[in-house]
Structure formats: C-alpha cells, structure tokens
Protein backbone atom coordinates (compact mmCIF):
# COMPACT_ATOMS: atom_id res chain seq x y z
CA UNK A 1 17.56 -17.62 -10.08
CA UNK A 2 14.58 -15.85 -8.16
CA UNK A 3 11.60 -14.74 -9.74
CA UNK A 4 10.98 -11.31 -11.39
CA UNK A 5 11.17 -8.32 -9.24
CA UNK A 6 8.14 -6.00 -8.33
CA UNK A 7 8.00 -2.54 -9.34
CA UNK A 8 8.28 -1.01 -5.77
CA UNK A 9 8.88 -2.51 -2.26
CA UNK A 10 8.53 -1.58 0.96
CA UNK A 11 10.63 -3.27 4.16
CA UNK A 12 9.24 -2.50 7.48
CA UNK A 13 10.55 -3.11 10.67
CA UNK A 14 10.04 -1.97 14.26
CA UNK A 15 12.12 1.30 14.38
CA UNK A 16 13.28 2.07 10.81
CA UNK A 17 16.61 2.59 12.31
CA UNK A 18 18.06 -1.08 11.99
CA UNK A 19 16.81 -3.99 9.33
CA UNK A 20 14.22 -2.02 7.77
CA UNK A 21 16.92 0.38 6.39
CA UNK A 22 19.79 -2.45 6.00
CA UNK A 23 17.31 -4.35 3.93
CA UNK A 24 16.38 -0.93 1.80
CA UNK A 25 19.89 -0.25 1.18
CA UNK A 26 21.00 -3.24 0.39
CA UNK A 27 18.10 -4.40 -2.35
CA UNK A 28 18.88 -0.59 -4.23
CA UNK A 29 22.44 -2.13 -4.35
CA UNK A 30 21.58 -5.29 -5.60
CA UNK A 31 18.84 -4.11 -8.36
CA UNK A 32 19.25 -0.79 -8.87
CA UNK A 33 16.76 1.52 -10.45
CA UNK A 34 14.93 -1.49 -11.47
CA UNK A 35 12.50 -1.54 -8.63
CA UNK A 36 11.37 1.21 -6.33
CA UNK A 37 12.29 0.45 -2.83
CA UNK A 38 11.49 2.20 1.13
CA UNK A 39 11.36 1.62 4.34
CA UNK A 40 9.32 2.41 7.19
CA UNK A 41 8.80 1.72 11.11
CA UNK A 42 6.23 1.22 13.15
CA UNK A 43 7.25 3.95 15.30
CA UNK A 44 9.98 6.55 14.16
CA UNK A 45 11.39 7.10 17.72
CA UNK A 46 15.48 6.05 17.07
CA UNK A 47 17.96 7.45 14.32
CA UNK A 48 19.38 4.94 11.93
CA UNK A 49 21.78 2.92 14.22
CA UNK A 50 26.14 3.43 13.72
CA UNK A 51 26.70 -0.48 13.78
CA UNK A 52 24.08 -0.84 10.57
CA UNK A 53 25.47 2.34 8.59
CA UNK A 54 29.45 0.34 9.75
CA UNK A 55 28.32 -3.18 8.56
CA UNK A 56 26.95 -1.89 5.25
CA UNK A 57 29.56 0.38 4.60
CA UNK A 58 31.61 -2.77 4.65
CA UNK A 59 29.53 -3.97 1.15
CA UNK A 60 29.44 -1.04 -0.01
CA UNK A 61 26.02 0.36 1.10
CA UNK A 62 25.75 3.73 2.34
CA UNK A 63 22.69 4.44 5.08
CA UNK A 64 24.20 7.44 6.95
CA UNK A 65 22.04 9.56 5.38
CA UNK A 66 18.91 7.95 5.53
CA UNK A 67 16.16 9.11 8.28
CA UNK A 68 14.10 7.17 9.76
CA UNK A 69 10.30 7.13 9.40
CA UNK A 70 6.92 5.02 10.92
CA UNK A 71 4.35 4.36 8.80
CA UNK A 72 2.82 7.28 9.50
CA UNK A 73 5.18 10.09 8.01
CA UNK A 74 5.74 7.66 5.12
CA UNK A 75 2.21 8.74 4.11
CA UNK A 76 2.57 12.09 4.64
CA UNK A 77 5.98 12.60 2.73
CA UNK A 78 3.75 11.15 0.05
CA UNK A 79 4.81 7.51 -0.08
CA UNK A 80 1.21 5.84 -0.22
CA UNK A 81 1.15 2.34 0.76
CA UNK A 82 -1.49 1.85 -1.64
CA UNK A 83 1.61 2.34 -4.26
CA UNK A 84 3.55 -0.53 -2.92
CA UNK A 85 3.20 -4.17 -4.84
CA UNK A 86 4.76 -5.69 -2.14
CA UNK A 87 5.40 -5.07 1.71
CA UNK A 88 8.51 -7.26 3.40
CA UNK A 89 8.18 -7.24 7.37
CA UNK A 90 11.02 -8.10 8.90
CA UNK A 91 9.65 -8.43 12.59
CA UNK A 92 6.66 -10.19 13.95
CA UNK A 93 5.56 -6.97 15.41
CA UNK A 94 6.13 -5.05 11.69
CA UNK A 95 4.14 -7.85 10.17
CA UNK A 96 1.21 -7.45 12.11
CA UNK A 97 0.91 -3.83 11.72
CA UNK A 98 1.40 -4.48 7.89
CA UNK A 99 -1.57 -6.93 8.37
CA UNK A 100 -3.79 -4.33 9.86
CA UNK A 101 -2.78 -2.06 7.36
CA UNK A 102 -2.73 -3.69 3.91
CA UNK A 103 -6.02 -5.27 4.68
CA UNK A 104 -8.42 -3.01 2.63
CA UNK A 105 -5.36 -3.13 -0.24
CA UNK A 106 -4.46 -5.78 -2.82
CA UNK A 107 -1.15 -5.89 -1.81
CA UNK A 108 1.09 -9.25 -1.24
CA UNK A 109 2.79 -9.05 2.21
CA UNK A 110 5.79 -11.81 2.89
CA UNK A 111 7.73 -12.00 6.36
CA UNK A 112 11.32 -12.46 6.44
CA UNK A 113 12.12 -13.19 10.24
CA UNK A 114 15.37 -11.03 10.56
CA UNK A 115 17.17 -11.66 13.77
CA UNK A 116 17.50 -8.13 15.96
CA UNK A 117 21.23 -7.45 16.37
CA UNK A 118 20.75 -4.59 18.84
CA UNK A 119 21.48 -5.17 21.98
CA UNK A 120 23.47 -8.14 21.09
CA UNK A 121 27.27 -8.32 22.19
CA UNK A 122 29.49 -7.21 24.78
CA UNK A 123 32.19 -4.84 22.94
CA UNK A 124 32.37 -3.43 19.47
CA UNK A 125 33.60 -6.39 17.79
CA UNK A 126 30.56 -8.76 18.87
CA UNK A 127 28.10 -6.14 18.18
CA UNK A 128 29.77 -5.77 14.71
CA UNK A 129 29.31 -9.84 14.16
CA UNK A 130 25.32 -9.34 15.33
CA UNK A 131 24.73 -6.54 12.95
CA UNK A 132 26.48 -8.67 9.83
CA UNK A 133 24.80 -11.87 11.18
CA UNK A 134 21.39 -9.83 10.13
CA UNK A 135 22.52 -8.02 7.66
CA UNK A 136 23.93 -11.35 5.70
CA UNK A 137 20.50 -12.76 6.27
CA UNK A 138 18.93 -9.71 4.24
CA UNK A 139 21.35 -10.61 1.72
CA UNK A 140 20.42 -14.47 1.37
CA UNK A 141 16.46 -13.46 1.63
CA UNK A 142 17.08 -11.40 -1.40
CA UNK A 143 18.69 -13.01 -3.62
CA UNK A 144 16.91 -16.61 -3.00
CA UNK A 145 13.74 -14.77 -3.75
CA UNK A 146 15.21 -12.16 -6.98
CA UNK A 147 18.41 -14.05 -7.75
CA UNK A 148 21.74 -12.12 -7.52
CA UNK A 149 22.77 -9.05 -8.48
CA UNK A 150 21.18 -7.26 -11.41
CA UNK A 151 23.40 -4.36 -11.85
CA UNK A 152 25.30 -4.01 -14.79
C-alpha cells in the first residue's frame, strides 16, 4: 500500500498534450475526489494527442475534452502553483522548469521519468503499444506511491 495522498497535485510535462494529461486523467480515476489533481506544460503549443485520448479510453479514462495549458495560463485560469502540495514532472525538461519555479515555494517536487511515446512506431498499431507502454508506466508510478484504487 502507498502512502497517504496529498490534497492537490499537479503533473507537468513538456506539451500538456501527452503524459501530463494521461497521468491527470488517470490519478482522478484511480482516487477520485479525494485529491485535487492538473496538469500543465511547459509550453501549450499542441492539442491533447488522439493516440493518448485512444489508449485511455481503453481503461476507461476520458481526455478528449481536456485542453491543454503551459504553466503560464495555468496561473492565469487561476490555478496557483503556490496551491499545489506536490508537483510530478514527468520529463527532464518539465522537471527543471518545476525546479526554477517551485524554488521560492515549500512545495515537494518528485520526477517520474515517463518514456515519450510520440513519434514512436511505424503504423497505428505500434504507436498504440508506445502510448500504453507510457501510459501503463503512469499507472505503476501511481499506485506504488498511493496504493491502488481508492474508489468505492
């Protein structure tokens, strides 16, 4: 069993359009309303991707509504980092932005290195396996570090 879960979380990832939003998805399935949970990119310049939204979809987790979002706009539309207990980077270029960010908060930051499905494959079906490749490893990440499901 992991330990308890933090009252909000944020997952950060390059774009916000592939493992930040998987990740998001995925933890609101696990845990529900127990735990406040975003994402955010370091730049917001790509939609959330088809083969993420398909591979979800597949567990049940529905992303093709969400919109993607840097940093940034995630402070305008009123989501303060401040707010956050605990920021999850999911790239090495996410976690060093998160670095430079969370420095003047008391905030714990953890990396999960999340391998980067796009890009990967040749046809549909190999892209597919890339996508669930990274989207299983969200999965194990979460619940070796809150434990398994908590809905009820």
């Amino acid at each position: 069993m992991g330990t308890e879960l933090p009252q909000s979380v944020l997952f950060c990832c390059d774009h916000n359009a592939v493992r930040s939003p998987m990740a998001e998805g995925i933890m609101k399935k696990l845990y529900g309303m127990d735990v406040y949970v975003q994402s955010a990119g370091i730049r917001n310049d790509l939609e959330i991707d088809g083969f993420a939204i398909s591979v979800c979809d597949e567990i049940g987790v529905e992303l093709s509504r969400h919109r993607s979002r840097s940093f940034e706009e995630m402070e305008k539309w009123g989501d303060q980092l401040s707010s956050f207990d605990l920021v999850v980077a999911l790239t090495p270029a996410s976690r060093q932005k998160a670095e430079d960010l969370i420095q003047f908060y008391h905030l714990e930051l953890e990396y999960w290195p999340i391998s980067d499905p796009s890009g990967t494959g040749e046809n549909r079906e190999t892209k597919l396996e890339a996508y669930r490749k990274s989207r299983d490893e969200i999965v194990e990440h979460l619940v070796k570090r809150w434990g398994g499901s908590q809905q009820t």
